[in-house]
Protein backbone atom coordinates (compact mmCIF):
# COMPACT_ATOMS: atom_id res chain seq x y z
CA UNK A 1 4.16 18.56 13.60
CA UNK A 2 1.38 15.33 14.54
CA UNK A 3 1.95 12.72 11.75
CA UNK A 4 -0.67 10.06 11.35
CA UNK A 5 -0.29 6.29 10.25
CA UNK A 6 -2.94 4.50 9.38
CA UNK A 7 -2.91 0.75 8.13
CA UNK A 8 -5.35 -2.77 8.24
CA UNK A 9 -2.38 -5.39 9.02
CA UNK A 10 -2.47 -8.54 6.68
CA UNK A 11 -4.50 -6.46 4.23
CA UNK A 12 -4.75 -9.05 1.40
CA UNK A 13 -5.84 -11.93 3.99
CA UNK A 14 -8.05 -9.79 6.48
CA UNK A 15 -10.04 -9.43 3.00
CA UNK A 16 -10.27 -13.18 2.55
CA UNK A 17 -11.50 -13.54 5.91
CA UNK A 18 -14.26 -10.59 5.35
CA UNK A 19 -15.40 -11.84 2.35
CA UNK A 20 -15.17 -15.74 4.04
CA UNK A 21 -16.72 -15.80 7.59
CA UNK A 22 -15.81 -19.17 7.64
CA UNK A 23 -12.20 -18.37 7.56
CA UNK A 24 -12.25 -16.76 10.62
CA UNK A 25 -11.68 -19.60 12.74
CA UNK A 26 -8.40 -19.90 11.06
CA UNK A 27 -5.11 -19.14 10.17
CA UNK A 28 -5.24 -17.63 6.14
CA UNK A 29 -2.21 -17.61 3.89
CA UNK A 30 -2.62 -15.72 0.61
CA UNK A 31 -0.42 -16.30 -1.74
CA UNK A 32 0.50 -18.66 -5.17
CA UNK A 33 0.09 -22.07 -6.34
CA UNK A 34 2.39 -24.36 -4.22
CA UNK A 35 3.05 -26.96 -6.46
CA UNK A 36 4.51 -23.94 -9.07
CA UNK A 37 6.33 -22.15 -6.36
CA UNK A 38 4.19 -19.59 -5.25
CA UNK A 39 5.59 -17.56 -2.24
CA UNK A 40 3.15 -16.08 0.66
CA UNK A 41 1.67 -12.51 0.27
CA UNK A 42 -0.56 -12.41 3.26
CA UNK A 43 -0.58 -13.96 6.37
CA UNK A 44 -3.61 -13.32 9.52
CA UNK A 45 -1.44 -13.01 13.25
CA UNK A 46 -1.88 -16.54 14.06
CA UNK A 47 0.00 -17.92 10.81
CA UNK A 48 2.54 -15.28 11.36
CA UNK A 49 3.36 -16.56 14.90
CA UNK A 50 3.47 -19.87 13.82
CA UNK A 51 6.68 -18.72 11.88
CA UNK A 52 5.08 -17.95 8.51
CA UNK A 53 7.25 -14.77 6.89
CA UNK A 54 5.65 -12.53 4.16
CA UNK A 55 7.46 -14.12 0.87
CA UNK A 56 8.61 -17.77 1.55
CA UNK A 57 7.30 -20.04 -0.64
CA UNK A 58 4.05 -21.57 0.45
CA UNK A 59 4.91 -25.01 0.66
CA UNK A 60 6.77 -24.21 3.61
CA UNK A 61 4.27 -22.07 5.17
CA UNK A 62 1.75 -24.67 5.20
CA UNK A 63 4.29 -27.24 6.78
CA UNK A 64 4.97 -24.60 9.40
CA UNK A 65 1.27 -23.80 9.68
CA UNK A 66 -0.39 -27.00 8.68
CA UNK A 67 -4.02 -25.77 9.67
CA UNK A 68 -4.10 -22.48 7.30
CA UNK A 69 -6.29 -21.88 4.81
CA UNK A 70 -4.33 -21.19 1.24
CA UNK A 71 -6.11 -18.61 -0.59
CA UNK A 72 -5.21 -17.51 -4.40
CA UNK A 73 -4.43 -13.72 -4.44
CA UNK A 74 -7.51 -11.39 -5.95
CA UNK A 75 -5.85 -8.07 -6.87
CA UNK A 76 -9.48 -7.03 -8.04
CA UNK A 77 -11.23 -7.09 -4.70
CA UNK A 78 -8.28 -5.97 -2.79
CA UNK A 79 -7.82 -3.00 -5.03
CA UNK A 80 -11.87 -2.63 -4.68
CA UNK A 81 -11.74 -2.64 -0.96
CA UNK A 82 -8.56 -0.13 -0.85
CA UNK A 83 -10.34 2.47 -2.57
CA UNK A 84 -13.24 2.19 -0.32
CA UNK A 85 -10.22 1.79 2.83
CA UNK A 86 -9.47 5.50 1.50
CA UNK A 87 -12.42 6.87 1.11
CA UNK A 88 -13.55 5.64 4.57
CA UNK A 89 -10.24 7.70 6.10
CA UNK A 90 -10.93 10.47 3.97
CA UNK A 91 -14.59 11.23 6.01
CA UNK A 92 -12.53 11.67 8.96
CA UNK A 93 -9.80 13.53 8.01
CA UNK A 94 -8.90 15.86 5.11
CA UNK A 95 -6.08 14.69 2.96
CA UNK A 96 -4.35 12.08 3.34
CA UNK A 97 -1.24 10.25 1.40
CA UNK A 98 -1.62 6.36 0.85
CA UNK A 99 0.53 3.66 1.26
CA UNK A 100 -0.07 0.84 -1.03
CA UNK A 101 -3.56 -0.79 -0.77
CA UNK A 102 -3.54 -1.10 2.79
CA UNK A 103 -1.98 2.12 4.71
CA UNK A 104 -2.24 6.17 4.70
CA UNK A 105 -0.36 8.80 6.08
CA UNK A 106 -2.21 11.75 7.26
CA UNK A 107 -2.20 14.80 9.27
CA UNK A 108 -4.17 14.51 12.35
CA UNK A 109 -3.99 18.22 12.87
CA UNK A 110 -6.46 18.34 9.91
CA UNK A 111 -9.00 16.22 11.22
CA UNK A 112 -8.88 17.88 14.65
CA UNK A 113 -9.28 20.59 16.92
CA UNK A 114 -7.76 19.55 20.04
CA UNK A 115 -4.76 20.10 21.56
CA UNK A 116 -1.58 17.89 21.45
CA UNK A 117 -1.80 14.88 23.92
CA UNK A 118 -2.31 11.65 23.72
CA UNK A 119 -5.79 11.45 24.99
CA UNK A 120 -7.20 13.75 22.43
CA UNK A 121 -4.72 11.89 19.79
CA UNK A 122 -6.54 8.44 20.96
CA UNK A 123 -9.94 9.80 20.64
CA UNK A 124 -9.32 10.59 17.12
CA UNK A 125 -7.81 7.35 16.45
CA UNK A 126 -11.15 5.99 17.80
CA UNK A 127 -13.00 7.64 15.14
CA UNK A 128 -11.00 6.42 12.17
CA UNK A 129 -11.70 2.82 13.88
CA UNK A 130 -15.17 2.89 14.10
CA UNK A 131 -15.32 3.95 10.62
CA UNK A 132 -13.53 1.33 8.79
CA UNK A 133 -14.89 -1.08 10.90
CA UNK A 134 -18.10 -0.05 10.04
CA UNK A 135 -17.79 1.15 6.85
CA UNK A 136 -15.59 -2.24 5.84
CA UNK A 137 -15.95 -4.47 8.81
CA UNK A 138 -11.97 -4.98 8.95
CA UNK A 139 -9.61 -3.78 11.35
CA UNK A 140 -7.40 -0.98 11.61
CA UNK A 141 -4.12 0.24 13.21
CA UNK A 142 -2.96 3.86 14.10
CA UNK A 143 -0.34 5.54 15.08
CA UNK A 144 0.83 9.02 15.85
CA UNK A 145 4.30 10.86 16.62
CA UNK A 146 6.39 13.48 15.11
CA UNK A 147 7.70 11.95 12.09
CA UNK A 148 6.29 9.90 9.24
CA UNK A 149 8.44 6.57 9.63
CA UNK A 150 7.75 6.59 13.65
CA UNK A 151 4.09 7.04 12.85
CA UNK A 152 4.51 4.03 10.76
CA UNK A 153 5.80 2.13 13.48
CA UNK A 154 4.01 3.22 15.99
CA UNK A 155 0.42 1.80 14.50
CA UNK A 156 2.77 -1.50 14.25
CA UNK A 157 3.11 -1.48 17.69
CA UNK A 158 -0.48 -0.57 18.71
CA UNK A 159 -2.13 -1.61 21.77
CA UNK A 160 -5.29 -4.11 22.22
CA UNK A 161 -6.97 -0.29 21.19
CA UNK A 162 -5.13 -0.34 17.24
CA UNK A 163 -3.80 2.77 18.81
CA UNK A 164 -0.05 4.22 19.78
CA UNK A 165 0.99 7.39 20.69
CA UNK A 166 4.24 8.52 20.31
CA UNK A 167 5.26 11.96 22.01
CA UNK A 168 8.47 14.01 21.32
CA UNK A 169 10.45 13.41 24.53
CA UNK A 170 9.66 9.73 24.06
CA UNK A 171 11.23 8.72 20.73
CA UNK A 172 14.39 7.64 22.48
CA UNK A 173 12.66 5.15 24.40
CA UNK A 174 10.39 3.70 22.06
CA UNK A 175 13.19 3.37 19.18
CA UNK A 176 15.64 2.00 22.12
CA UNK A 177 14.49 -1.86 21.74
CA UNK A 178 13.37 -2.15 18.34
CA UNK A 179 15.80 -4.36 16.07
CA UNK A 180 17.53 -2.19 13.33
CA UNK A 181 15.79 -4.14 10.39
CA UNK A 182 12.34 -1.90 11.37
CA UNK A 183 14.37 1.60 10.27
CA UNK A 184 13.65 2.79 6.42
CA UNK A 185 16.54 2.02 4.12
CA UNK A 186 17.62 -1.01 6.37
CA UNK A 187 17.83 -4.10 3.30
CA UNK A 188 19.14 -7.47 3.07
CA UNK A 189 22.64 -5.93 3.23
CA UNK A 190 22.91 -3.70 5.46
CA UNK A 191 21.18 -6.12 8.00
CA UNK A 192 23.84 -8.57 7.52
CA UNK A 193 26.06 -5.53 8.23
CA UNK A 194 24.71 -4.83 11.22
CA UNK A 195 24.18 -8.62 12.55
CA UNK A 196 27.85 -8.99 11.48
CA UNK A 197 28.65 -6.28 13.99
CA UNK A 198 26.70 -7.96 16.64
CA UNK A 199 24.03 -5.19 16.29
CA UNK A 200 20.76 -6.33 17.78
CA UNK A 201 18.75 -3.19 18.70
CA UNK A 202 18.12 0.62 17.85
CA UNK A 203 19.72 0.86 20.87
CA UNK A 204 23.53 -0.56 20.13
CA UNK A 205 23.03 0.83 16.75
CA UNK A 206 23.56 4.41 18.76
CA UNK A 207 26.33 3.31 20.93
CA UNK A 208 28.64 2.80 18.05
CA UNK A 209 31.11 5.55 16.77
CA UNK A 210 29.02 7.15 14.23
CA UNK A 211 32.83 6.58 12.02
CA UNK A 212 32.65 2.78 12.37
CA UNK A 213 29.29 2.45 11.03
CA UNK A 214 30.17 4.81 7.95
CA UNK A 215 33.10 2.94 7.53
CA UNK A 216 31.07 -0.08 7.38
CA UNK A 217 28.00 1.27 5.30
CA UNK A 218 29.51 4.76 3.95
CA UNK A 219 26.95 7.67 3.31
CA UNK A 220 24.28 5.18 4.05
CA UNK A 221 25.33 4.86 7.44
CA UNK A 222 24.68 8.42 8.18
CA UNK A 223 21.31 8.21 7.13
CA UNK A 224 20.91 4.91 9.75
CA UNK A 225 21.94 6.66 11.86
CA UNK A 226 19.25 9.50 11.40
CA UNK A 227 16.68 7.33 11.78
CA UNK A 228 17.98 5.81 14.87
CA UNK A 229 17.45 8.96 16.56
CA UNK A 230 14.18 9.25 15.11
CA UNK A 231 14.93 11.71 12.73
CA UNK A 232 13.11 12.00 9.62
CA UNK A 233 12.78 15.19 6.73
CA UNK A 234 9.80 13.49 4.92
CA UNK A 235 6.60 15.55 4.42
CA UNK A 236 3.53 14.17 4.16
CA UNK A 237 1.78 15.08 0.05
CA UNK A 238 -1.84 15.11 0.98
CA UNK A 239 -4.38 15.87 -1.90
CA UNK A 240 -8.21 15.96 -1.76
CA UNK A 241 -8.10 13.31 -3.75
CA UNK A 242 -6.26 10.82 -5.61
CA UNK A 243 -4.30 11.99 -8.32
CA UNK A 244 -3.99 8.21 -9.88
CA UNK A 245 -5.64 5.16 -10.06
CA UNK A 246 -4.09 1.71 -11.19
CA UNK A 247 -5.13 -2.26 -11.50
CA UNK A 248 -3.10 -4.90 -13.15
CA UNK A 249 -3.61 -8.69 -13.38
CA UNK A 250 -0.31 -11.19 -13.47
CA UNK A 251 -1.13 -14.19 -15.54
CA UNK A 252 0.17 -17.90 -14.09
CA UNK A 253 0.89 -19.01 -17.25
CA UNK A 254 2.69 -16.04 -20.06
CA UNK A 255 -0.57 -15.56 -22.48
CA UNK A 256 0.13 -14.67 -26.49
CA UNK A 257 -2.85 -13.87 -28.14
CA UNK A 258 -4.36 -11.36 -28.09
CA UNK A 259 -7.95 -12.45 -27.69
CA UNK A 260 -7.35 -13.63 -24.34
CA UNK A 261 -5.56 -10.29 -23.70
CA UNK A 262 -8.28 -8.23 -25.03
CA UNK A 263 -11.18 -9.40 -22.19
CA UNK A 264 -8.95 -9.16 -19.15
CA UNK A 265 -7.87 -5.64 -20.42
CA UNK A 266 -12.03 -5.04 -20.01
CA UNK A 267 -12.11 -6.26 -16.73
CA UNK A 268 -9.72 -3.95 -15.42
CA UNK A 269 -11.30 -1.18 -16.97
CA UNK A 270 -14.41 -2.21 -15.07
CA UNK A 271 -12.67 -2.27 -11.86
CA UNK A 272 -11.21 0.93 -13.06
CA UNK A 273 -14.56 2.79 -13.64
CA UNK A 274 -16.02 1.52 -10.15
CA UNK A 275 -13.17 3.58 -8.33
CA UNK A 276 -13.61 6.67 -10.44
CA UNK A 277 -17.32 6.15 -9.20
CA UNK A 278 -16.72 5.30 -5.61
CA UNK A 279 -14.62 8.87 -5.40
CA UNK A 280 -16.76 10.38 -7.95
CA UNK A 281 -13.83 11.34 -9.83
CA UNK A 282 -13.21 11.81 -13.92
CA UNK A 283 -9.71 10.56 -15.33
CA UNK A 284 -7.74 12.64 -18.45
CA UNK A 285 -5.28 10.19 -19.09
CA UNK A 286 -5.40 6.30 -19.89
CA UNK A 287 -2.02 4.18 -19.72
CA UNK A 288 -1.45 0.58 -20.20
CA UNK A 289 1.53 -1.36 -18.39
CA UNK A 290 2.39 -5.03 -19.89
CA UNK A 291 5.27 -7.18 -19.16
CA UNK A 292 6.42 -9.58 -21.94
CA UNK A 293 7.98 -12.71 -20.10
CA UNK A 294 10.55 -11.36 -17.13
CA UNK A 295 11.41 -8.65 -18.62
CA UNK A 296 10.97 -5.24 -17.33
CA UNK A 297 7.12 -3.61 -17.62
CA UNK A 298 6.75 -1.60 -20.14
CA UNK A 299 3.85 0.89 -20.51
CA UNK A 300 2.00 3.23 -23.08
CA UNK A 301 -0.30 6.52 -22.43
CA UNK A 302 -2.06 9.11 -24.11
CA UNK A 303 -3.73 12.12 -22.80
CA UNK A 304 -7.59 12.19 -23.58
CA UNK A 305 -9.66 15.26 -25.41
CA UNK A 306 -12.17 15.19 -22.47
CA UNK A 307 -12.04 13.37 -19.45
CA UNK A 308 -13.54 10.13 -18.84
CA UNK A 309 -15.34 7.48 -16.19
CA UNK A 310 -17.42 4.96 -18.66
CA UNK A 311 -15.27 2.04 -18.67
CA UNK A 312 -16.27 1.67 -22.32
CA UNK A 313 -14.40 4.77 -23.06
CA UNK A 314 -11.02 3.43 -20.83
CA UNK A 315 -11.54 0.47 -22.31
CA UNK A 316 -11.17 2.03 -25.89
CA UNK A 317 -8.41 4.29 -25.61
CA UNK A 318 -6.85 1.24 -24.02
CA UNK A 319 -7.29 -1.07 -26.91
CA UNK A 320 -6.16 1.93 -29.01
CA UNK A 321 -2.94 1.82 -26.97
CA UNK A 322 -2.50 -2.16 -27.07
CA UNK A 323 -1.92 -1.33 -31.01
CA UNK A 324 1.10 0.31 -30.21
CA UNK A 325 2.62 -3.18 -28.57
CA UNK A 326 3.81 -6.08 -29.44
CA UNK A 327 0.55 -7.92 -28.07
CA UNK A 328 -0.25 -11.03 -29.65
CA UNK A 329 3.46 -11.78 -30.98
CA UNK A 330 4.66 -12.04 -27.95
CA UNK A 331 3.95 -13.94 -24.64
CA UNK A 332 2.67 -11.85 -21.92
CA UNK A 333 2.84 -11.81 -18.32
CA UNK A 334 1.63 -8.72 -16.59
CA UNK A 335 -1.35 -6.58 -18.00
CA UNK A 336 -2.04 -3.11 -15.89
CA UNK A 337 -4.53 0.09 -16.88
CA UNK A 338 -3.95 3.20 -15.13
CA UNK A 339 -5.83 6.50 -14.89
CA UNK A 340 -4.10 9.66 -14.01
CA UNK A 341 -4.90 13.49 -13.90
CA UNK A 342 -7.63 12.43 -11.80
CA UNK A 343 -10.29 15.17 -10.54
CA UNK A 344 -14.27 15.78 -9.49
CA UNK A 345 -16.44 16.89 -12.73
CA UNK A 346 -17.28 20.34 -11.03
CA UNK A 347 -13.23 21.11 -10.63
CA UNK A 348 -12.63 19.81 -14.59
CA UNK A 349 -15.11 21.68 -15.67
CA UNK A 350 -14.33 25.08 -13.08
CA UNK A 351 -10.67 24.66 -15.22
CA UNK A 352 -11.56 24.22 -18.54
CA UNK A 353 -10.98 26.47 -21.19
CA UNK A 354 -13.91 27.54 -22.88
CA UNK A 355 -14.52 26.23 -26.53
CA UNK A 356 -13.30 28.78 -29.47
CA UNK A 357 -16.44 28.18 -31.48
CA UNK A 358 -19.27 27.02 -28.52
C-alpha cells in the first residue's frame, strides 16, 4: 500500500500572507488579542525559527519575534480557502480523506498509473503542487510511504521540492532520528515520560526493553512502540466527496441576545452555501453547535424533507433549531452550523424514492 499526505504548512497564516502581499516580507503570527491573552494559532517558518510555538500566548511571541505581523484569526476565509484546498486535490486524485482545514490523506495509487518508485511518486507530487499553487497560489507539502502517520511525516520533512518519499526498507532510517514527541499518541505525559527516561530519539525509544517502557506507560507503551517501528493499522476513508461540512464563529466577548446571535448565525449559513456550491453538493441535514460560557458545546439537528443549498433555507431550519436553546437567556460563546448527508443533485435524486401520489 502507497499512502499520500498532503498539507499547506502554517495554513491559517500562509492565508494572511495570500490575501496580504504585503505580508510577505515578514514574519505573520495569527492568533488572539494580546492584551486579553490570546495564544498563537499560526506562525510562517521565519517566526517559527525565531522560537515562536503554535499556542503560547502572543505577547510572548511578539517579544521573541518583535518584527511579526499579528493578525486576528478569520475562520471564514480559512474555511473558504480549505474547501477550495480540497477541491484543488480532488482534480488530481480520486478520493481523498482530509485533515482539518489544511491537510488530506490520499491514495496515490488512485491518481496514478505508474509503478512504485520514488521518481514516478515525485512526479505525481509535482502535479498536486502545481495545482494548488495555481489554483490557490499557496504552497504545499507531500509525502508518501507505506503508512498513514509516516506519510504525515514525511511531507513534514519535505525537501526544497514539498516532496518526500518514503520506501519500505527505509522506515528504520528515517524514524531513527526523529524525537519521540513526532509519533501519534505521544502527549504532554508521556513526553515527560520519555524525557524522564533520558529518551531523545525514535531511535533510543527502540533500544529499551519493550517491559520497561510498559512498565512506565502500560498498554500505551505497546502502541509507542508500534509506531516506533513504523507500524501503523489505519486505513485511509476516501469518499468522492465530503460527507460534512461545518463553520463556527467564537465570540471575544460571551454574547446574550439573541439579535446579535441571529445575524452571525446568517453569515455562516452564507459561508455554508458557498461550499455546497464550490463542490456542487446538496445537504439533508442542518445542525447547530453553541457553547454557553466554558462549558461544553452543545448542538441540535434535524433531518430535512428535501435537501438543500440556498442559504436562506440553512438559515431557516437553523433559526428553527436556535428555538430549541437557551439562546438569548444565556451568554454565548461559540456559534457553529453544520451540514451533513452531503451529496451531488444527480446522486439525491438517482436515490430517491419516488412520490406515492406524483
Amino acid at each position: 500500500m502507497r499512502v499520500g499526505y498532503a498539507k499547506v504548512p502554517s495554513f491559517y497564516a500562509a492565508v494572511e500572507r495570500l490575501d496580504d502581499p504585503g505580508l510577505r516580507a515578514r514574519p505573520v503570527l495569527v492568533g488572539g488579542n494580546p492584551d486579553k491573552g490570546g495564544k498563537v494559532q499560526s506562525a510562517t517558518h521565519e517566526a517559527l525559527e525565531a522560537g515562536v510555538e503554535v499556542g503560547m500566548l502572543c505577547e510572548r511571541a511578539l517579544a521573541l519575534c518583535p518584527g511579526a505581523a499579528l493578525c486576528p484569526t478569520n475562520m471564514k476565509r480559512y474555511r473558504e480557502l480549505s474547501v477550495l484546498l480540497q477541491t484543488s486535490l480532488r482534480q488530481v486524485t480520486e478520493g481523498i480523506e482530509g485533515d482539518g482545514l489544511a491537510g488530506a490523506y490520499f491514495d496515490i495509487a488512485a491518481g496514478s498509473d505508474h509503478d512504485d518508485d520514488e521518481e514516478d511518486e515525485r512526479t505525481f507530487a509535482r502535479r498536486m503542487v502545481k495545482a494548488v499553487r495555481e489554483d490557490l497560489g499557496l504552497g504545499l507539502r507531500v509525502g508518501v510511504a507505506p503508512v498513514k502517520f509516516l506519510a504525515r511525516l514525511a511531507a513534514e520533512e519535505s525537501d526544497d521540492d514539498g516532496f518526500r518519499f518514503v520506501a519500505n526498507d527505509q522506515v528504520a532510517a528515517f524514524l531513527s532520528v526523529l524525537s519521540p514527541e513526532r509519533l501519534p499518541g505521544v502527549g504532554v505525559k508521556t513526553r515527560a515520560t520519555l524525557a524522564s527516561l533520558k529518551i531523545q530519539t525514535v531511535e533510543q525509544l527502540l533500544k529499551l526493553d519493550p517491559r520497561e517502557v510498559e512498565n512506565h506507560l502500560g498498554a500505551h507503551g505497546r502502541r509507542i512502540l508500534g509506531y516506533a517501528r513504523g507500524e501503523d493499522e489505519a486505513r485511509i476513508r476516501t469518499a468522492a466527496h465530503r460527507k460534512t461540512l461545518s463553520h463556527e464563529v467564537t465570540f471575544e466577548e460571551p454574547v446574550v441576545k439573541r439579535s446579535a446571535i441571529e445575524p452571525r448565525l446568517a453569515e455562516l449559513c452564507q459561508t455554508a452555501e458557498a461550499g455546497l456550491r464550490q463542490q456542487q453538493l446538496c445537504a439533508s441535514r442542518v445542525a447547530i453547535k453553541l457553547r454557553y460560557g466554558a462549558g461544553k458545546p452543545e448542538t441540535r439537528s434535524r433531518k430535512l424533507v428535501r435537501p438543500i443549498v440556498d442559504a436562506a433555507e440553512i438559515y431557516s431550519a437553523a433559526k428553527r433549531l436556535l428555538d430549541r436553546t437557551e439562546v438569548g437567556q444565556r451568554p454565548v460563546t461559540l456559534l457553529g452550523v453544520a451540514l451533513a448527508g452531503l451529496a451531488p443533485p444527480a446522486e439525491i435524486e438517482a436515490t430517491a424514492q419516488l412520490d406515492l401520489f406524483s
